[in-house]
C-alpha atoms as a PDB file:
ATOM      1  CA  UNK A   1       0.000   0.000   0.000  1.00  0.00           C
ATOM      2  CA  UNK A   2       1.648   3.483  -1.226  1.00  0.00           C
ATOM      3  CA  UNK A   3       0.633   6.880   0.274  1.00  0.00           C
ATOM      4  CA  UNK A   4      -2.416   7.189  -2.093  1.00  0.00           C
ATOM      5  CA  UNK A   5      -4.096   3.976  -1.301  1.00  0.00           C
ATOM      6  CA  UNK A   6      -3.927   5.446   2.132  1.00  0.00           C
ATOM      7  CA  UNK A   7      -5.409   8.597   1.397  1.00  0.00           C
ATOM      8  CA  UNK A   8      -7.588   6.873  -0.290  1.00  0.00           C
ATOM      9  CA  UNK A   9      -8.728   4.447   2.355  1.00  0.00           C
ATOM     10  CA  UNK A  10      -8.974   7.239   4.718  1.00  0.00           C
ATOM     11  CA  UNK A  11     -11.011   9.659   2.747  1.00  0.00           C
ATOM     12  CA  UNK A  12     -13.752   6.607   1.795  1.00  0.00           C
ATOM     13  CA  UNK A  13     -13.684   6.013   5.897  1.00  0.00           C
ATOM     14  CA  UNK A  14     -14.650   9.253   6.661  1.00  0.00           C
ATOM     15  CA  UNK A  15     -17.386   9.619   4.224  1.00  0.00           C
ATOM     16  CA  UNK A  16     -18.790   6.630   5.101  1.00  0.00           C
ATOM     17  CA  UNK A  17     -18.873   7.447   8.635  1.00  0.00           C
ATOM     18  CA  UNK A  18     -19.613  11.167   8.584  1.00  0.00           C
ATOM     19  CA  UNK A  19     -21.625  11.951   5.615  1.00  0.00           C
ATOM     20  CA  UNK A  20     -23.358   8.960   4.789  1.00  0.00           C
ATOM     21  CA  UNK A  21     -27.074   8.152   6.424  1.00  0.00           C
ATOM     22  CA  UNK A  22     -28.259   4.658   5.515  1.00  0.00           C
ATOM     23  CA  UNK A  23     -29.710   1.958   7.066  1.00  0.00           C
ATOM     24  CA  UNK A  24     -28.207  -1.352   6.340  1.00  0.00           C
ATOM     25  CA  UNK A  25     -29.205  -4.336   8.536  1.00  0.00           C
ATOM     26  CA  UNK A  26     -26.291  -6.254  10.436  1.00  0.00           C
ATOM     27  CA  UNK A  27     -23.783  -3.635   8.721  1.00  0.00           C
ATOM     28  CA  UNK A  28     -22.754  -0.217  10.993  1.00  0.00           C
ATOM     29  CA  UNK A  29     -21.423   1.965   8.459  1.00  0.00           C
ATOM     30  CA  UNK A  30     -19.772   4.116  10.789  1.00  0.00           C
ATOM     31  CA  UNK A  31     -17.811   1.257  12.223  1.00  0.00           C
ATOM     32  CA  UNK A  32     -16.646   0.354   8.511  1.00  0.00           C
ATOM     33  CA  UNK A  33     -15.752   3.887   8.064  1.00  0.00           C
ATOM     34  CA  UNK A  34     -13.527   3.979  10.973  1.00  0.00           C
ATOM     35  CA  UNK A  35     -12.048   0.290  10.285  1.00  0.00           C
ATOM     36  CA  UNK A  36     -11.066   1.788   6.757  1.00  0.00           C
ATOM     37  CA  UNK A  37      -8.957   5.268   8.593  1.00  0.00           C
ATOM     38  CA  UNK A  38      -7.407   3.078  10.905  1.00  0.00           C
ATOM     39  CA  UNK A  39      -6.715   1.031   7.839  1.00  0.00           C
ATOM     40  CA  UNK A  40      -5.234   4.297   6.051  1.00  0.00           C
ATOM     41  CA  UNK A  41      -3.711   5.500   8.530  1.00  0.00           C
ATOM     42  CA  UNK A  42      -1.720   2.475   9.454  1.00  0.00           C
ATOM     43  CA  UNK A  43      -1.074   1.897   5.598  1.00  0.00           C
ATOM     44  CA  UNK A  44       0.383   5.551   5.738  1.00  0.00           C
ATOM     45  CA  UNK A  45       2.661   5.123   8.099  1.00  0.00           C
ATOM     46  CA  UNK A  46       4.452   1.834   6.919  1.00  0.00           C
ATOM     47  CA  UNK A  47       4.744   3.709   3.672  1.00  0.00           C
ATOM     48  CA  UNK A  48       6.372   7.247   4.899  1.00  0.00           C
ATOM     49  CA  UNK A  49       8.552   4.892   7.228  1.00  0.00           C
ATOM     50  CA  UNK A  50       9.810   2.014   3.898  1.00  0.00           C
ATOM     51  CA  UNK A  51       9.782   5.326   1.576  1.00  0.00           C
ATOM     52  CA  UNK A  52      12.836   6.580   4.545  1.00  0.00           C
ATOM     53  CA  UNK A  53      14.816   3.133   4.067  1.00  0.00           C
ATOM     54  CA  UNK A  54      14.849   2.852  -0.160  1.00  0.00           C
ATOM     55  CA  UNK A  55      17.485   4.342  -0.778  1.00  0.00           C
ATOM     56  CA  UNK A  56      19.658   3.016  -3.229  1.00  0.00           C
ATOM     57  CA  UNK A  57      23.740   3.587  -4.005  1.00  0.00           C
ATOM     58  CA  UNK A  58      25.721   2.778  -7.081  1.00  0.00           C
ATOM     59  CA  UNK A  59      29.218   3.162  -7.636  1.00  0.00           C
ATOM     60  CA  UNK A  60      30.706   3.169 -11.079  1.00  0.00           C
ATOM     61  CA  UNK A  61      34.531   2.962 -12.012  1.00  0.00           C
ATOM     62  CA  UNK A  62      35.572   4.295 -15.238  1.00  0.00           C
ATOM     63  CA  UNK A  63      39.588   4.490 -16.689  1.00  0.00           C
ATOM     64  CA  UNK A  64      39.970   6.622 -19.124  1.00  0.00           C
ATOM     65  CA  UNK A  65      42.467   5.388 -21.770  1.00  0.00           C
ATOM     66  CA  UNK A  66      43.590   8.946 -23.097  1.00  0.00           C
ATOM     67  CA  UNK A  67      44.613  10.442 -19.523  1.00  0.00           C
ATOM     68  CA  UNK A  68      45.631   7.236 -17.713  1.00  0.00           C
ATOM     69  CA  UNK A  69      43.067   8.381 -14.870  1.00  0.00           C
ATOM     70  CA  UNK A  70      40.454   6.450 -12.487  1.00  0.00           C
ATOM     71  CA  UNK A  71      37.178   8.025 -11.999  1.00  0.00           C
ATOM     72  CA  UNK A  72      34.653   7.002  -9.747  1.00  0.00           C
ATOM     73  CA  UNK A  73      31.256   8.274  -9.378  1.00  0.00           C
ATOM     74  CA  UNK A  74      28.921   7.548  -6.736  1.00  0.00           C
ATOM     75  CA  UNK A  75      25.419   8.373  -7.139  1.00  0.00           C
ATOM     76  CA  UNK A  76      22.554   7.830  -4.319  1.00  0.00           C
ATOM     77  CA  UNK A  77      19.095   8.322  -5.301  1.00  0.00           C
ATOM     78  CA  UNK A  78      15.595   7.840  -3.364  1.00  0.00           C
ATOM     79  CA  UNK A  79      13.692   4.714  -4.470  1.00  0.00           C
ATOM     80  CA  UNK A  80       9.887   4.445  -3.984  1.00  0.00           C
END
């Protein structure tokens, strides 16, 4: 679950519970609606915190044959 899905899941929980009015036997859509922030909200979280660890590093190693020189580049960038 990314960090839409979870806006997602909490924005369809809080309709549910606060604007909807209907009355479904055996089914409490306000209890739904809260199941599905808590849902988002814990879906949020695990996705801010494994966005923070992606990170990713490569290292490259080039000689250049005119100059006789090693160059290496290290690049980090931010997976999702």
């Amino acid at each position: 679950m990314r960090i839409g899905s979870s806006v997602f899941l909490i924005a369809l929980g809080a309709i549910l519970t606060f604007a909807v009015e209907a009355d479904i036997p055996y089914v409490s859509l306000d209890l739904v609606g809260y199941i599905l922030m808590a849902a988002g909200l814990i879906g949020l979280i695990w996705a801010l915190m494994a966005q923070n660890r992606s990170r990713t590093t490569e290292t490259r190693t080039v000689h250049d044959p005119n100059t006789g020189e090693t160059v290496r580049r290290s690049e980090s960038s931010e997976g999702i």
